[in-house]
Protein backbone atom coordinates (compact mmCIF):
# COMPACT_ATOMS: atom_id res chain seq x y z
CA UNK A 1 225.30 0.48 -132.91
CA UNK A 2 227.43 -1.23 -129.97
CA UNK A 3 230.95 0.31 -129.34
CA UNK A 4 233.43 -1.92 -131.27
CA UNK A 5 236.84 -3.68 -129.38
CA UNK A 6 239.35 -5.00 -132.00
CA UNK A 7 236.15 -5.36 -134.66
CA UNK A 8 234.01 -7.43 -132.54
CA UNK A 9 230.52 -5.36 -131.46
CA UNK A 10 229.96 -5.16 -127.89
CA UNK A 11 226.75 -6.99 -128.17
CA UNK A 12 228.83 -9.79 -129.70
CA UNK A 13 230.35 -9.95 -126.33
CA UNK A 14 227.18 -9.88 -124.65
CA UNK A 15 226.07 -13.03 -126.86
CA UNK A 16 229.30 -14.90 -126.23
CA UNK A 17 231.62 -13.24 -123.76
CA UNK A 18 234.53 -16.05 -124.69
CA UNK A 19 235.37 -13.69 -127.28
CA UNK A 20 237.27 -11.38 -124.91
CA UNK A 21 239.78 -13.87 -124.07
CA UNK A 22 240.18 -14.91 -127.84
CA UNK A 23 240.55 -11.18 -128.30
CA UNK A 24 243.59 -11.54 -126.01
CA UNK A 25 245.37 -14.44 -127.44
CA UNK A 26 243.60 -17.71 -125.46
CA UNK A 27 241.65 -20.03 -127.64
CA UNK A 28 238.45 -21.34 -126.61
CA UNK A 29 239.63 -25.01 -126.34
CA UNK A 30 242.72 -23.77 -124.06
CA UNK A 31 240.37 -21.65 -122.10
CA UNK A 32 238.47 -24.35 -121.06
CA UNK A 33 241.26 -26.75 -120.35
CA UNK A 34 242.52 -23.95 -117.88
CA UNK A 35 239.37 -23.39 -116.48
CA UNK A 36 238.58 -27.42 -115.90
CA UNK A 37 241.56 -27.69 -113.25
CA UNK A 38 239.63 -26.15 -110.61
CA UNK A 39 236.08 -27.01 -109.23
CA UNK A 40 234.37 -23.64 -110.20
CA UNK A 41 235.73 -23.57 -113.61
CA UNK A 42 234.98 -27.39 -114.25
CA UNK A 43 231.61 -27.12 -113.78
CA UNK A 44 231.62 -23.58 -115.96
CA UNK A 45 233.37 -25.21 -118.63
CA UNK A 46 231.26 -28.46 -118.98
CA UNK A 47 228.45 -25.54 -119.47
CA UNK A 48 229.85 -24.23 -122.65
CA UNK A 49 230.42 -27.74 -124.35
């Protein structure tokens, strides 16, 4: 059994590492609208949708 961060599974994070940051307080949605205002993170973020 994975080592557990704030109830979430460490495998969980493995599967869908966007859980860290909602672990520290930034919701998917605003996650990506920070990450689409540079090149790098525009192209990352049109990956997830």
């Amino acid at each position: 059994m994975g080592q557990l961060l704030g109830g979430v599974a460490s495998p969980d994070l493995d599967q869908d590492p966007f859980l860290l940051f909602e672990l520290r307080g930034l919701s998917r949605d605003d996650l990506q609208k920070e990450l689409a205002k540079s090149p790098l993170g525009h192209a990352l973020s049109t990956e997830t949708t």
